[in-house]
C-alpha atoms as a PDB file:
ATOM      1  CA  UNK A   1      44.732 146.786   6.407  1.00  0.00           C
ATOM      2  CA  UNK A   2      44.577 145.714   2.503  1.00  0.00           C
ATOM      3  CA  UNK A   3      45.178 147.694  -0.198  1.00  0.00           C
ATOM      4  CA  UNK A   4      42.372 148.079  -3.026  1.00  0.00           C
ATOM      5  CA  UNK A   5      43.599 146.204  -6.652  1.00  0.00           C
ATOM      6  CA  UNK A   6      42.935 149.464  -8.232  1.00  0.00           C
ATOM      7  CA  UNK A   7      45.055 151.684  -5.517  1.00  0.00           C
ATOM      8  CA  UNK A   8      47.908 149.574  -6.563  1.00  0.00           C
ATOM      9  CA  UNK A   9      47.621 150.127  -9.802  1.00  0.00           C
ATOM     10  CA  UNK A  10      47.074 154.098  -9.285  1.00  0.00           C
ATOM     11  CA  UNK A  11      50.224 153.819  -7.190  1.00  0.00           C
ATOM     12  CA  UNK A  12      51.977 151.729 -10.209  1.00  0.00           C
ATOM     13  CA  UNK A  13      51.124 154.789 -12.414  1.00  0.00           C
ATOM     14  CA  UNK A  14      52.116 157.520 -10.085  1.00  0.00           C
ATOM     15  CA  UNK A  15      55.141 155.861 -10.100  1.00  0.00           C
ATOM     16  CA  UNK A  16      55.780 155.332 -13.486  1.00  0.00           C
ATOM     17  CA  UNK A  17      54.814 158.882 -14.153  1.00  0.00           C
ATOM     18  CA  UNK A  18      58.148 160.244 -11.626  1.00  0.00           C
ATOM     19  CA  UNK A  19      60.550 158.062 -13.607  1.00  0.00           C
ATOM     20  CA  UNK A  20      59.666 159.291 -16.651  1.00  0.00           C
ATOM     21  CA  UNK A  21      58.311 155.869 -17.583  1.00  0.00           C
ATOM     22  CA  UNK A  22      55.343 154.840 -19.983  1.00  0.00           C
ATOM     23  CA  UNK A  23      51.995 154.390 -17.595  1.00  0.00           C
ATOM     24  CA  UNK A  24      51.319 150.702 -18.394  1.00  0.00           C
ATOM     25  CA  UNK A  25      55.062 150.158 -17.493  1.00  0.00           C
ATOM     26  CA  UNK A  26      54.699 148.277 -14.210  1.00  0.00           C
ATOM     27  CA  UNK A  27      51.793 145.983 -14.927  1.00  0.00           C
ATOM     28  CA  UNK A  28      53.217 144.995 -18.252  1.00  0.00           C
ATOM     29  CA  UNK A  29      56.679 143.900 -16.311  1.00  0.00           C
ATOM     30  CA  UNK A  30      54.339 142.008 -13.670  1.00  0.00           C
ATOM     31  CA  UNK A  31      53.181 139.752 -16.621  1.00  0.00           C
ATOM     32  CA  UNK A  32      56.678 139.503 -18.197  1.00  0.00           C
ATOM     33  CA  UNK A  33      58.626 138.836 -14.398  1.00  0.00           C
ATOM     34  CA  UNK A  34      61.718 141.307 -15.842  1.00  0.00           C
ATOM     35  CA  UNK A  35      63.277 144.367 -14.244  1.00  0.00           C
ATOM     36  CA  UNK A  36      62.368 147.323 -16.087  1.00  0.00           C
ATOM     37  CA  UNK A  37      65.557 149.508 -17.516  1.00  0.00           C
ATOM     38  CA  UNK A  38      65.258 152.777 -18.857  1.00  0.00           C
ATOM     39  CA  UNK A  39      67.973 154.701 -19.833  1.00  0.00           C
ATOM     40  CA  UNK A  40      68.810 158.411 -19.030  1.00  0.00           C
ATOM     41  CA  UNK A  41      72.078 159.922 -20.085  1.00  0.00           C
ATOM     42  CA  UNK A  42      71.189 163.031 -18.526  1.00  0.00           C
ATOM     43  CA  UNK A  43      69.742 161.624 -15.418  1.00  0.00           C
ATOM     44  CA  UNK A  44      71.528 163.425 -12.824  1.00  0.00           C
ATOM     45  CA  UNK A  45      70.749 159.949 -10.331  1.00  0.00           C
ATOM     46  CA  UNK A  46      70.298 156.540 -10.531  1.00  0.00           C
ATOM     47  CA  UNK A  47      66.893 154.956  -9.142  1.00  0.00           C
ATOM     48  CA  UNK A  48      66.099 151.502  -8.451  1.00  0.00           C
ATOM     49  CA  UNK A  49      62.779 150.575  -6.998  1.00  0.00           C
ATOM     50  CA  UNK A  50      60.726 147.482  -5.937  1.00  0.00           C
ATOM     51  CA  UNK A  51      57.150 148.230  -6.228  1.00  0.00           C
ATOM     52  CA  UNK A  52      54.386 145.745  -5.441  1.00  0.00           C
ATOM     53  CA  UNK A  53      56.931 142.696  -6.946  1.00  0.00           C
ATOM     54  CA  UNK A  54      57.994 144.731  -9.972  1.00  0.00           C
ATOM     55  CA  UNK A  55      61.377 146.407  -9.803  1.00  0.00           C
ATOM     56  CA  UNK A  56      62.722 149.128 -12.242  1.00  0.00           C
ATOM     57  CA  UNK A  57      66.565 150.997 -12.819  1.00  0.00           C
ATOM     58  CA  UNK A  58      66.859 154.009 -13.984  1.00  0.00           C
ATOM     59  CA  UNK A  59      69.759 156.055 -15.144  1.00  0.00           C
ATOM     60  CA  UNK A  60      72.618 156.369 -17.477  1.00  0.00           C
ATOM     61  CA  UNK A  61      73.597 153.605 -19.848  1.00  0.00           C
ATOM     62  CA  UNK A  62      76.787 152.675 -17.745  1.00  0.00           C
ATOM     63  CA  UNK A  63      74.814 151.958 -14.430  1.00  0.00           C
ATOM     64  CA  UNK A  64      72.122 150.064 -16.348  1.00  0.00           C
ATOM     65  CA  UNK A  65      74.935 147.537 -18.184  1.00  0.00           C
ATOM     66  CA  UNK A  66      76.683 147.627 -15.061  1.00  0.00           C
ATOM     67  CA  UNK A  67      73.712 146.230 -12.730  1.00  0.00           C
ATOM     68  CA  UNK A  68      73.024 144.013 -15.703  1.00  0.00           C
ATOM     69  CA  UNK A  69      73.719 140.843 -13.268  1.00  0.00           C
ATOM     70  CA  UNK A  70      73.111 142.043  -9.838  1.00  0.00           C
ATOM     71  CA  UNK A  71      69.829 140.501  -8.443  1.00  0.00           C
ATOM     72  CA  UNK A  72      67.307 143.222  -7.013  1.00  0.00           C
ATOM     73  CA  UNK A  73      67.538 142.310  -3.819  1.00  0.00           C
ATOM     74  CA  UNK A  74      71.246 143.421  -3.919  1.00  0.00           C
ATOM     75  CA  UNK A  75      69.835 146.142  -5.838  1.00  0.00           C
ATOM     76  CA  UNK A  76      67.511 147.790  -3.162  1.00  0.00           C
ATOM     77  CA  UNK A  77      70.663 148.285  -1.018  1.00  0.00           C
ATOM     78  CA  UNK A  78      72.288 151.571  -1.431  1.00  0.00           C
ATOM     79  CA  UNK A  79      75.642 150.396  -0.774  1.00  0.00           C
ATOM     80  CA  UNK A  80      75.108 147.929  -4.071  1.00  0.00           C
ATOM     81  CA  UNK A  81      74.292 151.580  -5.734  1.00  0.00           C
ATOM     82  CA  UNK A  82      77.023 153.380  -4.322  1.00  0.00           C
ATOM     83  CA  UNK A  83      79.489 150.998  -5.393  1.00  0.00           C
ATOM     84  CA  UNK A  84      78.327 151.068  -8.646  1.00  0.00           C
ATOM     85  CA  UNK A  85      78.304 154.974  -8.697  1.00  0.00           C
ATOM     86  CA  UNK A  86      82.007 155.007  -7.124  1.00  0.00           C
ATOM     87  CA  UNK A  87      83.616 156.077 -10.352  1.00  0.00           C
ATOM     88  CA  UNK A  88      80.862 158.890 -11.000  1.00  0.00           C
ATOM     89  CA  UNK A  89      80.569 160.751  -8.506  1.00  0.00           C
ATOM     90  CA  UNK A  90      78.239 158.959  -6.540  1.00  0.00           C
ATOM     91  CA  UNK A  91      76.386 160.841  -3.258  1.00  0.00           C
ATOM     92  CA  UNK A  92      73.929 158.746  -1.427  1.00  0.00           C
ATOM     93  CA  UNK A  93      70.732 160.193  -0.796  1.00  0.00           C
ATOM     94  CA  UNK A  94      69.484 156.054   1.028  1.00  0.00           C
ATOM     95  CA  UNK A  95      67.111 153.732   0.758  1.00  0.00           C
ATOM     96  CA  UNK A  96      63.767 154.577   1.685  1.00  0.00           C
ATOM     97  CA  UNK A  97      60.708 152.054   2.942  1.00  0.00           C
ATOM     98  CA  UNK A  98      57.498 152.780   0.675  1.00  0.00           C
ATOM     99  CA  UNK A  99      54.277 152.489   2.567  1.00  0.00           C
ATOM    100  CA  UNK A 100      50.418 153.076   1.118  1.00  0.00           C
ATOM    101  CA  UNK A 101      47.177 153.123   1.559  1.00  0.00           C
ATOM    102  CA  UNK A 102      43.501 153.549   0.331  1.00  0.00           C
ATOM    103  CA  UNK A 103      41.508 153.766   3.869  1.00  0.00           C
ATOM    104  CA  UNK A 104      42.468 153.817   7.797  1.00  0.00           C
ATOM    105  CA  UNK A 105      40.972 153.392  10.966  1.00  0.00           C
ATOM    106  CA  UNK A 106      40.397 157.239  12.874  1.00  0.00           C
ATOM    107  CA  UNK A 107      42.163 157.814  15.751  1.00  0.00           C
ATOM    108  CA  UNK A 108      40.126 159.306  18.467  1.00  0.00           C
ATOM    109  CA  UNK A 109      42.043 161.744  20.769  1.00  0.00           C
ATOM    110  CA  UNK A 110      41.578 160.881  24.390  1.00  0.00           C
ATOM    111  CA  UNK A 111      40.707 164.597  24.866  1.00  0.00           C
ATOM    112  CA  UNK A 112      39.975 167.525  23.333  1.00  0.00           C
ATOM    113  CA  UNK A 113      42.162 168.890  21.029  1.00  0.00           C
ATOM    114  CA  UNK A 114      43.115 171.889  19.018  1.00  0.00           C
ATOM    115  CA  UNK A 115      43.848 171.714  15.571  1.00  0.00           C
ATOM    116  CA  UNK A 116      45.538 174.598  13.298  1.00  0.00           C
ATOM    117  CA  UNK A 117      45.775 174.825   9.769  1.00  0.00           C
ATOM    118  CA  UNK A 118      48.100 177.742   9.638  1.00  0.00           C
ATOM    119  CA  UNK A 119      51.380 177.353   7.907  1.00  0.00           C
ATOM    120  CA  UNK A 120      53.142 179.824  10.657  1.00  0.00           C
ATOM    121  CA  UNK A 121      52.743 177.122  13.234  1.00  0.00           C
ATOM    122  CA  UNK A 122      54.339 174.982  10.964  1.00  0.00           C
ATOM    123  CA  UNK A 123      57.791 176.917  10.842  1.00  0.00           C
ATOM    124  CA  UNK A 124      57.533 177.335  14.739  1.00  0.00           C
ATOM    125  CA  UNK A 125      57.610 174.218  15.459  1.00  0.00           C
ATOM    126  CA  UNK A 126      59.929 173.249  13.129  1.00  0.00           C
ATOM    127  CA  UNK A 127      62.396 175.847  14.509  1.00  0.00           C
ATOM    128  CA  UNK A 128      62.197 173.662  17.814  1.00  0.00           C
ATOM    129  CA  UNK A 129      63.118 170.486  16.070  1.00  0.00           C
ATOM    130  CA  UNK A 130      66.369 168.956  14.817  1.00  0.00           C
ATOM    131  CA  UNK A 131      67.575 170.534  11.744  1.00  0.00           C
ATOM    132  CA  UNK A 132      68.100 166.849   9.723  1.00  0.00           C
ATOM    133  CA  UNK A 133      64.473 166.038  11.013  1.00  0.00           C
ATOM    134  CA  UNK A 134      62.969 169.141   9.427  1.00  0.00           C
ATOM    135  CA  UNK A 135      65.113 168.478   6.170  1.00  0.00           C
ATOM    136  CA  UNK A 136      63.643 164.927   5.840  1.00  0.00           C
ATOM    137  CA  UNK A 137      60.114 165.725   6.278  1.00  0.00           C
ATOM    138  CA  UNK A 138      60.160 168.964   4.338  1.00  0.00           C
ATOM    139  CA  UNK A 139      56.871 169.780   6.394  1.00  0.00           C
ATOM    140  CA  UNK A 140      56.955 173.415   5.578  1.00  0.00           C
ATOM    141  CA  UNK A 141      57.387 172.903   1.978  1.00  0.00           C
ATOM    142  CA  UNK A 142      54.184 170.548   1.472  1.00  0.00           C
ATOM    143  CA  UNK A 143      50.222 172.667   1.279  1.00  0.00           C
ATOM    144  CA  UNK A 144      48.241 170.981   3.601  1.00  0.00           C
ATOM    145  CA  UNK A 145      49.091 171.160   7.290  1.00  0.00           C
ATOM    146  CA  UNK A 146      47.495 169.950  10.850  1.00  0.00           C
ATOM    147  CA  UNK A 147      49.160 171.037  13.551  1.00  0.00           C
ATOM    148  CA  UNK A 148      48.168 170.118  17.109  1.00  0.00           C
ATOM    149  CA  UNK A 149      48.436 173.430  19.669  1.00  0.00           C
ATOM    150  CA  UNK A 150      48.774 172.517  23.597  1.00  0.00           C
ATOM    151  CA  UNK A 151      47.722 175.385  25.151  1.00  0.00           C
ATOM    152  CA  UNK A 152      50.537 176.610  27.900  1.00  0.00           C
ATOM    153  CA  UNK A 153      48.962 178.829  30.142  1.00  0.00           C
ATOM    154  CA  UNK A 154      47.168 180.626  27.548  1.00  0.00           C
ATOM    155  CA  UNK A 155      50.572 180.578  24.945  1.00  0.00           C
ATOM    156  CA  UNK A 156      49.366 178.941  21.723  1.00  0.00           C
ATOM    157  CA  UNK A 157      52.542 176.327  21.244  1.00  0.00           C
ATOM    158  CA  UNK A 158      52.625 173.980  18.090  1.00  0.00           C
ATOM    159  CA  UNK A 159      53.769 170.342  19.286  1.00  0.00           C
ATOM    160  CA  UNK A 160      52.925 168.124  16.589  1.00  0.00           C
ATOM    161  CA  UNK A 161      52.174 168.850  12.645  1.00  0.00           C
ATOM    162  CA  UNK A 162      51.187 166.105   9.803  1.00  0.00           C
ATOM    163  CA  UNK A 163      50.939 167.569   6.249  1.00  0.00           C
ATOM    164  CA  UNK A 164      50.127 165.937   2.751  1.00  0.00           C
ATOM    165  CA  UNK A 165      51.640 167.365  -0.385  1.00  0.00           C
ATOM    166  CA  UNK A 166      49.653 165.961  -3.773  1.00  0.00           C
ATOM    167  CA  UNK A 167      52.630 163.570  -5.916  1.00  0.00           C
ATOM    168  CA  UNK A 168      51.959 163.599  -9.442  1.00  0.00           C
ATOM    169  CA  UNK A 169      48.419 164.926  -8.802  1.00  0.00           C
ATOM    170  CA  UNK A 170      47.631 160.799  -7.216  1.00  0.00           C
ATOM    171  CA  UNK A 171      49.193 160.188  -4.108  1.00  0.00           C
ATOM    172  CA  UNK A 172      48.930 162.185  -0.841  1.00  0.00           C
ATOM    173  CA  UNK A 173      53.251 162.345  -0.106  1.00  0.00           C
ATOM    174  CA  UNK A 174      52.359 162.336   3.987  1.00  0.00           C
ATOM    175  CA  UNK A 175      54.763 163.984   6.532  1.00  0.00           C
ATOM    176  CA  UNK A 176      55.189 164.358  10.519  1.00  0.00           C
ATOM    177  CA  UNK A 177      57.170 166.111  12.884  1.00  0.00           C
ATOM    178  CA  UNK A 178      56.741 166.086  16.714  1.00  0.00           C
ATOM    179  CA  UNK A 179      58.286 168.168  19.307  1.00  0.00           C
ATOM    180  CA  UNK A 180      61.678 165.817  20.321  1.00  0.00           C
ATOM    181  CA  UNK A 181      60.311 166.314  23.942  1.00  0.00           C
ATOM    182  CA  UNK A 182      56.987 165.154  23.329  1.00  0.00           C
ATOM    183  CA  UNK A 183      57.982 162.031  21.305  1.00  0.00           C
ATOM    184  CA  UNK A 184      56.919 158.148  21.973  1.00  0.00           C
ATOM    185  CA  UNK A 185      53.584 159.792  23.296  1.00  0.00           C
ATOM    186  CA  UNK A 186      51.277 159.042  19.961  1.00  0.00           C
ATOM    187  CA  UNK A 187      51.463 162.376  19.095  1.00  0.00           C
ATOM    188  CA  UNK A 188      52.705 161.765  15.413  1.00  0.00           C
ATOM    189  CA  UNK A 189      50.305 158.890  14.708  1.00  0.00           C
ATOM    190  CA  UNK A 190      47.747 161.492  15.969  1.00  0.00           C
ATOM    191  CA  UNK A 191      48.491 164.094  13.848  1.00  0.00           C
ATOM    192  CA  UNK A 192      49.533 161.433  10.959  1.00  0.00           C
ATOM    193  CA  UNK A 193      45.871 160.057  11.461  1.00  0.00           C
ATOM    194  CA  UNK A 194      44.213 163.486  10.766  1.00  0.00           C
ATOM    195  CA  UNK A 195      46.391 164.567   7.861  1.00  0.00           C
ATOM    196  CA  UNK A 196      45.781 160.712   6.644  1.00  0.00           C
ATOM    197  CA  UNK A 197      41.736 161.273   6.182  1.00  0.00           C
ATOM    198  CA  UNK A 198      42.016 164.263   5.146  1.00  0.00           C
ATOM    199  CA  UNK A 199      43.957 163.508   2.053  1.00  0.00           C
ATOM    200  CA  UNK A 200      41.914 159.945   1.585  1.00  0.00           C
ATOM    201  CA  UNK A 201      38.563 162.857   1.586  1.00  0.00           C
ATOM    202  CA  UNK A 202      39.989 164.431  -1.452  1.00  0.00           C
ATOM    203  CA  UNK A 203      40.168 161.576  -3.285  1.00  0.00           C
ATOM    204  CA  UNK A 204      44.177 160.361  -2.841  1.00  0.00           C
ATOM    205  CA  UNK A 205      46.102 157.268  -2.072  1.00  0.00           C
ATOM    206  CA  UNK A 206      48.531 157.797   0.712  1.00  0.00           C
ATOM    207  CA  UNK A 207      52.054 157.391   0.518  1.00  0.00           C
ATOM    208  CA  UNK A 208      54.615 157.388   3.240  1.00  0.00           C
ATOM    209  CA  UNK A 209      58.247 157.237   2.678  1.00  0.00           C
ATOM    210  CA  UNK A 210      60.449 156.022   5.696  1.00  0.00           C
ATOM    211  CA  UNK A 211      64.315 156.145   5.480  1.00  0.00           C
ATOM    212  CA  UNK A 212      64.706 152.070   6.565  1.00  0.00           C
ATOM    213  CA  UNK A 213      67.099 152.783   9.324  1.00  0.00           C
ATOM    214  CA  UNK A 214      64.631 155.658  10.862  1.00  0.00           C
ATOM    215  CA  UNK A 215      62.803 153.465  13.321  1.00  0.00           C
ATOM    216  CA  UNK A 216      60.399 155.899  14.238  1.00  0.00           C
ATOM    217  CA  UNK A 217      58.937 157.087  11.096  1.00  0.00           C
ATOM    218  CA  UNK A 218      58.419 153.050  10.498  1.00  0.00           C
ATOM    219  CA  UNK A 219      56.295 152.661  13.885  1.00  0.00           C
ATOM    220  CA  UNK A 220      54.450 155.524  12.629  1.00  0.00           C
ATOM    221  CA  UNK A 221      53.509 154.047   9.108  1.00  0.00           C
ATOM    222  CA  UNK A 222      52.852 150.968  10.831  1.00  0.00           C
ATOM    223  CA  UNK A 223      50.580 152.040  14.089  1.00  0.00           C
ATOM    224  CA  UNK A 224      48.304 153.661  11.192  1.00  0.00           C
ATOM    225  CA  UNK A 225      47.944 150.588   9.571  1.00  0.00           C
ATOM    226  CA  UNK A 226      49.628 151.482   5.806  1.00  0.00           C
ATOM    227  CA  UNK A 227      50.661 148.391   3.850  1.00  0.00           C
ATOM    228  CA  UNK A 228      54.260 148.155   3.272  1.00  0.00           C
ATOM    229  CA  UNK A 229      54.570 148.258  -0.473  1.00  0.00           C
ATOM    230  CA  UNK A 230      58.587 148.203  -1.812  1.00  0.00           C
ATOM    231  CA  UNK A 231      61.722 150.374  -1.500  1.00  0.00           C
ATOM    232  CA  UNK A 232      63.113 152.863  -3.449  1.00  0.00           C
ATOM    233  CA  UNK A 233      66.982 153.270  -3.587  1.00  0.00           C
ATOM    234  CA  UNK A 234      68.850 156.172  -4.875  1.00  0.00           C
ATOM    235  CA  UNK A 235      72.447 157.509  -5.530  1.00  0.00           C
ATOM    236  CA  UNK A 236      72.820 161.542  -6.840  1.00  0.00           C
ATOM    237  CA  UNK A 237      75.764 161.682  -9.656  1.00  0.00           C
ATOM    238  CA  UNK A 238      78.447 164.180  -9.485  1.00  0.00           C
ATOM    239  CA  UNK A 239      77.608 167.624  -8.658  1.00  0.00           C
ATOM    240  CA  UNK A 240      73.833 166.830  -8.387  1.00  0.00           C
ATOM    241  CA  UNK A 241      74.225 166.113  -4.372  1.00  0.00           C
ATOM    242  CA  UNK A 242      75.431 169.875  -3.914  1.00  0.00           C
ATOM    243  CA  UNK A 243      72.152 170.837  -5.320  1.00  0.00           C
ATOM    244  CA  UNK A 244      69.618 169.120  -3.407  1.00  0.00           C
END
């Protein structure tokens, strides 16, 4: 899949938008090939991202003068951050992989399926599921769920859910958990897929966000056919990593 000139620059904005950055921010840094900076002595992180070959820090002064020379690519990796973070408190929250798109391909089911909506089936099957797997998708939290039931002798048991949450009112922020015993078996793809068109009906760009050493939420982004788009790094300050 491709991604639409425009959905990039939608994407560009969104982005732009969350770091508290002017909206024209990322094209104009395109044209002039430097990192954008912007500093924020009350930031209570410090970002970097590469987006679409445009990169951006932001936090306090200190970690902006301090990454001064560092190259982005040494930049996008979190240790590079939480080195430079050492002396303040630094808690890692990772690097994440940063996936979009405008339009997918439908996956069919090869049967029958039903589908629930209901945000109860949600935190059932999220009770089943490993606590730091229900903390990274924050499925519950997000309003707009599609849950696939497998009927068990007539009990009504969530196995798979995909939800959308909207992300600065552009981007559909996508999420999926599956059942750890039905795993590997295209359920989240499935699910992913529904959510997906869904979201691309109402008029959003998708967004995925993959922790780069979770090799399963990767294989989803990538069996649905979303277009690998930058990274986002970032390091919590102080007493900020208690919080989240």
């Amino acid at each position: 899949m491709t991604l639409d000139h425009g959905s990039a620059d939608i994407i560009q904005l969104a982005w732009a938008r969350h770091l508290g950055l002017a909206d024209r921010t990322f094209g104009d840094a395109l044209s002039s090939h430097e990192r954008i900076v912007h500093v924020d002595d009350a930031a209570a992180s410090v970002q970097f991202i590469r987006l679409f070959g445009a990169s951006a820090l932001v936090g306090p002064a200190w970690a902006i003068e301090a990454a001064a020379d560092i190259p982005d690519e040494d930049l996008a990796q979190h240790v590079t951050l939480m080195t430079l973070a050492r002396d303040h408190g630094g808690h890692g929250l990772g690097a994440t992989a940063l996936f979009f798109a405008d339009d997918l391909p439908l996956k069919q089911p090869g049967k029958e399926l039903t589908v629930s909506r209901a945000h109860r089936d949600v935190v059932e099957l999220e009770s089943r599921c490993p606590p730091d797997d229900v903390n990274e998708v924050g499925l519950a939290d997000m309003t707009h769920h599609f849950t696939v039931i497998h009927d068990d002798e007539g009990r009504h048991v969530p196995i798979a859910s995909a939800g959308y949450a909207e992300w600065e009112g552009l981007l559909a922020q996508l999420g999926v958990l599956v059942e750890p015993d039905r795993r590997r078996q295209g359920l989240g793809s499935l699910a992913a897929s529904i959510a997906s068109h869904e979201a691309l009906a109402s008029g959003l760009t998708l967004q995925w966000r993959a922790e780069v050493s979770n090799t399963g939420s990767l294989a989803i982004a990538r069996s649905l056919g979303l277009v690998a788009g930058g990274i986002h790094t970032t390091v919590l300050l102080g007493d900020s990593a208690s919080k989240k």
